[in-house]
N, C-alpha and C. Protein backbone atom coordinates (compact mmCIF):
# COMPACT_ATOMS: atom_id res chain seq x y z
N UNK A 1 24.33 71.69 -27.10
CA UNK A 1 24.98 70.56 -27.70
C UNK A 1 26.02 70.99 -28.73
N UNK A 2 26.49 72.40 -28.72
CA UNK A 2 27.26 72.11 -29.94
C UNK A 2 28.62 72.35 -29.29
N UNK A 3 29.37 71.85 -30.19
CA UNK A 3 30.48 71.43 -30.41
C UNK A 3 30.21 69.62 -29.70
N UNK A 4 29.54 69.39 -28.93
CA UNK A 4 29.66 68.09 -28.27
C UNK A 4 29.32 67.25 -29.21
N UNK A 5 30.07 66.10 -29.38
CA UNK A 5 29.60 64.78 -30.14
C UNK A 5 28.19 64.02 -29.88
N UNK A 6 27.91 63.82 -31.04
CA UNK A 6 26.66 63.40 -30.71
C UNK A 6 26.89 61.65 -30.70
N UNK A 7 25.68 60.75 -29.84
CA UNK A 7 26.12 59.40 -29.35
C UNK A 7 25.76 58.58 -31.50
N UNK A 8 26.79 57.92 -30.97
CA UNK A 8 26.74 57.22 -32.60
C UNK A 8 26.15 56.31 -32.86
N UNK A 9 24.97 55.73 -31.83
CA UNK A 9 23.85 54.90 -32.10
C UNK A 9 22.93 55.27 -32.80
N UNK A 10 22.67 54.35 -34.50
CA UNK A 10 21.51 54.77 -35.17
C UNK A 10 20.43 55.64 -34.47
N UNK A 11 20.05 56.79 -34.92
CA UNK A 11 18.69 57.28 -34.79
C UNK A 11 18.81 57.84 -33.26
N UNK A 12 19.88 58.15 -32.54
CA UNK A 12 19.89 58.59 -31.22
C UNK A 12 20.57 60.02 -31.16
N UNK A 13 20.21 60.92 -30.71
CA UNK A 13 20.58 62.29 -31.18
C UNK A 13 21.11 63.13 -29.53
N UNK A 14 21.23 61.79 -28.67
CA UNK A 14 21.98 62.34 -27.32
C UNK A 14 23.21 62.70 -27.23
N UNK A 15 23.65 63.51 -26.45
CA UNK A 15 25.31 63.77 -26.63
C UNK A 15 25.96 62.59 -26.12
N UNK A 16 27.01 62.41 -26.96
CA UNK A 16 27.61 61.00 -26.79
C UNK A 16 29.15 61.24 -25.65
N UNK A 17 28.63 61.16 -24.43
CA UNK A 17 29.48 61.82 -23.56
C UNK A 17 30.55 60.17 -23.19
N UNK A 18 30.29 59.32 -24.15
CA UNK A 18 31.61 57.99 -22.93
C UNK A 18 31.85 57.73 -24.60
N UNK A 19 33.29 57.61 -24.84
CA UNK A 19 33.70 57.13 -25.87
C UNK A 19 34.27 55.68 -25.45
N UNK A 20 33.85 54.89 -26.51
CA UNK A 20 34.45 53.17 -26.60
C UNK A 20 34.93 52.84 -28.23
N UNK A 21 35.60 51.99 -28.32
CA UNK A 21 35.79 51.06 -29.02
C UNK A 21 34.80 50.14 -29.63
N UNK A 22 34.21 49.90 -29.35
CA UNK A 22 33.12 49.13 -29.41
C UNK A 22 32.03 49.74 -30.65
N UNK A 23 31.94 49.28 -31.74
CA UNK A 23 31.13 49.97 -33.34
C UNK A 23 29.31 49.83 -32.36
N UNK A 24 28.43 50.43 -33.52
CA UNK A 24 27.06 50.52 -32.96
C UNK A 24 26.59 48.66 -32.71
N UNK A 25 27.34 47.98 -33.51
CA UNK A 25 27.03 46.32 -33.63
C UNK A 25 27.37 45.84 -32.40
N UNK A 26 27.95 46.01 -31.85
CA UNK A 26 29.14 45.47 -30.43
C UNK A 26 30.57 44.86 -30.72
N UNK A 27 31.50 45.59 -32.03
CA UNK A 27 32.81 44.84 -32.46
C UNK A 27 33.44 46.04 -32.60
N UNK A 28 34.56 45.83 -32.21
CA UNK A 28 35.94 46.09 -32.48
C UNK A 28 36.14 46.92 -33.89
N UNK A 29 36.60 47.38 -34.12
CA UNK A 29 36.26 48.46 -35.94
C UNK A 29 37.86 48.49 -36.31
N UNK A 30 38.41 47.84 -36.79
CA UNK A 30 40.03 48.44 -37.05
C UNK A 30 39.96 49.61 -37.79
N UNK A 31 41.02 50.51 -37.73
CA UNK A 31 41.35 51.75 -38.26
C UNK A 31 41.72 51.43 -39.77
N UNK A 32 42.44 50.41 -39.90
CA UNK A 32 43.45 50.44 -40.76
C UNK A 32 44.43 50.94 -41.20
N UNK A 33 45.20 51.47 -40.32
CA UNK A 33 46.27 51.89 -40.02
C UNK A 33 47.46 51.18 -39.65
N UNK A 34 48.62 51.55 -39.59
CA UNK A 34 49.56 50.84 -38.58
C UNK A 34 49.69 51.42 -37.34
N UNK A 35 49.19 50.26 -36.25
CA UNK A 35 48.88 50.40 -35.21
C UNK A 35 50.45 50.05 -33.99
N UNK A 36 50.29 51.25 -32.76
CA UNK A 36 51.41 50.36 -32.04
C UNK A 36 50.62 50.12 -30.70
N UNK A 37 49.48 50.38 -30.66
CA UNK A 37 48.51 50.11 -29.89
C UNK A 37 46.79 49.74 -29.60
N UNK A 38 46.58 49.48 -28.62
CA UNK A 38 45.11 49.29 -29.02
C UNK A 38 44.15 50.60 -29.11
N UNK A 39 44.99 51.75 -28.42
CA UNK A 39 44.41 53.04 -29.21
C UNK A 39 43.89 53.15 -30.38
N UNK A 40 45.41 53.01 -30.67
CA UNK A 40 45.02 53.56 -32.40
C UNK A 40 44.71 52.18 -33.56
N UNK A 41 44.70 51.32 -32.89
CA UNK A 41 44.44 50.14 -33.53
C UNK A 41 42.81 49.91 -33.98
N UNK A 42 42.01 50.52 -33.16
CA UNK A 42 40.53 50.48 -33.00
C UNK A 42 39.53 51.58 -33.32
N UNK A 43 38.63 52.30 -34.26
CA UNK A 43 38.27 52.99 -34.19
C UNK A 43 37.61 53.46 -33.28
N UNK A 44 37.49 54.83 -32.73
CA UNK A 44 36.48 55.67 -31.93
C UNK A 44 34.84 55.83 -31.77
N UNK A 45 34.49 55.68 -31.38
CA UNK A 45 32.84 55.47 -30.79
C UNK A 45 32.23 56.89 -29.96
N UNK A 46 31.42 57.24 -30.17
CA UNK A 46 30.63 58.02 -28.78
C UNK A 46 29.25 57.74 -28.48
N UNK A 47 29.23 57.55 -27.40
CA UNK A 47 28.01 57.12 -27.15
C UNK A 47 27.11 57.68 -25.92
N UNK A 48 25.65 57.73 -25.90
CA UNK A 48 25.32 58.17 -24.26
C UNK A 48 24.97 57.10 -23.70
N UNK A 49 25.38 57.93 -22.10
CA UNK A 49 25.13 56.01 -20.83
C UNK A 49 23.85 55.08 -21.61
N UNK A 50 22.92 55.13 -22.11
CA UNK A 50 21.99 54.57 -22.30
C UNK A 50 22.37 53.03 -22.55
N UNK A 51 23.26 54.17 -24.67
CA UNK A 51 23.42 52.88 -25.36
C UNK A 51 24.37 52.47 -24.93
N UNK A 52 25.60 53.19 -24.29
CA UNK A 52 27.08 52.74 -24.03
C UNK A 52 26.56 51.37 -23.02
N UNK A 53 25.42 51.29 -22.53
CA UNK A 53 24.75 50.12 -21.10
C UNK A 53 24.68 48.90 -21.81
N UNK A 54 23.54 49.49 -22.83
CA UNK A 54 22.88 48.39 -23.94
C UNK A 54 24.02 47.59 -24.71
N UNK A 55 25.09 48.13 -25.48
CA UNK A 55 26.44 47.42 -25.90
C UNK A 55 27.12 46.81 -25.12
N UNK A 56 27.21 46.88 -23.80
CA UNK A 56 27.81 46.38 -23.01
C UNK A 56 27.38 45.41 -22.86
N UNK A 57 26.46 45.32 -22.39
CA UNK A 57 25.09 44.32 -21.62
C UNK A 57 25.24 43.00 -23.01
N UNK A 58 25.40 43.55 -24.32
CA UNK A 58 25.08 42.56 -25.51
C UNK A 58 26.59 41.74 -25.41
N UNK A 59 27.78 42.39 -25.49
CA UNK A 59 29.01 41.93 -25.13
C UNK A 59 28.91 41.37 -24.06
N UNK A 60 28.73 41.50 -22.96
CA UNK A 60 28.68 40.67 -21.86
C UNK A 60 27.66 39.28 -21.76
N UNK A 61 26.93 39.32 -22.52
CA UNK A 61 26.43 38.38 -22.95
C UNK A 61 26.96 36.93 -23.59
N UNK A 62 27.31 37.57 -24.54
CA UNK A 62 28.36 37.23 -25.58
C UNK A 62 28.92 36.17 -25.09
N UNK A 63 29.64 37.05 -24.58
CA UNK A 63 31.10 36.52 -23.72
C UNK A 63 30.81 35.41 -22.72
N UNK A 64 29.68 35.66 -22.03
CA UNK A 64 29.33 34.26 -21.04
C UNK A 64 28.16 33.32 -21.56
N UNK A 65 28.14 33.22 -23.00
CA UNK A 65 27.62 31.72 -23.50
C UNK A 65 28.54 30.81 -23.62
N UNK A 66 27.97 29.49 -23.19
CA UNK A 66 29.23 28.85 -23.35
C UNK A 66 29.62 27.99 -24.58
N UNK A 67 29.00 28.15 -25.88
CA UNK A 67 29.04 27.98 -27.25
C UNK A 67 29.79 27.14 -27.15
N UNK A 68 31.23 27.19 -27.55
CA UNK A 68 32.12 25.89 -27.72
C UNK A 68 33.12 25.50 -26.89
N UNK A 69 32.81 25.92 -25.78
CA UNK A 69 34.05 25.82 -24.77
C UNK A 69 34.25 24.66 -24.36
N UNK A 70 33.41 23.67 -24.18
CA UNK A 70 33.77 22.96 -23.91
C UNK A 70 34.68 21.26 -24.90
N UNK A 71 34.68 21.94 -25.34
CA UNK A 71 35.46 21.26 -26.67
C UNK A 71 36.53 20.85 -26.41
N UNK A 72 37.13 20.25 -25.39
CA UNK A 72 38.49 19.71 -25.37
C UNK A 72 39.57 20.65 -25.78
N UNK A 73 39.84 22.02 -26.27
CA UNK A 73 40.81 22.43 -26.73
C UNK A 73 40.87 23.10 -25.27
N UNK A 74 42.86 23.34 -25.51
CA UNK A 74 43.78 23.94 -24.78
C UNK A 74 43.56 25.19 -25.08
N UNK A 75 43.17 26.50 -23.85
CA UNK A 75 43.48 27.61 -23.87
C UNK A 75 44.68 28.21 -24.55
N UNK A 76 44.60 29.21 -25.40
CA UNK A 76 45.92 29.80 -25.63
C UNK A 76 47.16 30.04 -24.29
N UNK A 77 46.54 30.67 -23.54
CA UNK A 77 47.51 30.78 -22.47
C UNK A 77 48.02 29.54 -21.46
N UNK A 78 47.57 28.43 -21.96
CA UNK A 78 48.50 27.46 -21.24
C UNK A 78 49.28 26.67 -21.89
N UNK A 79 49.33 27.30 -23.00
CA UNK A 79 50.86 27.06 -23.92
C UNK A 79 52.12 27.90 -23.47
């Protein structure tokens, strides 16, 4: 394991072989930087398949409740 990154999930000491975007919470981390992309706009992650599954799985979740959608508002993109 050395030189290899280790996965950046609390208390997990696997090599963190898939890097994401995605913080140990399941969000987005800005750099704080000036960004000209979503590269460098987002901080770096490493993680192993395990947790990189488990974050996913929680985001994908997320994403298909349907909380307030149905609220009468206009999509951004059909402006």
């Amino acid at each position: 394991m050395d030189g290899e990154p280790v996965c950046d999930f609390p208390g997990c000491q696997e090599v963190g072989t898939i890097v994401s975007r995605l913080s140990p919470e399941g969000y987005l981390v800005a750099t704080g930087k000036k960004a000209y992309s979503f590269r460098e706009a987002y901080r770096r992650f490493h993680y192993c398949q395990g947790h990189h599954d488990e974050l996913m799985g929680g985001v994908w979740s997320r994403v298909r409740q349907p909380d307030d959608k149905g609220d009468g508002h206009v999509a951004p993109t059909a402006i």
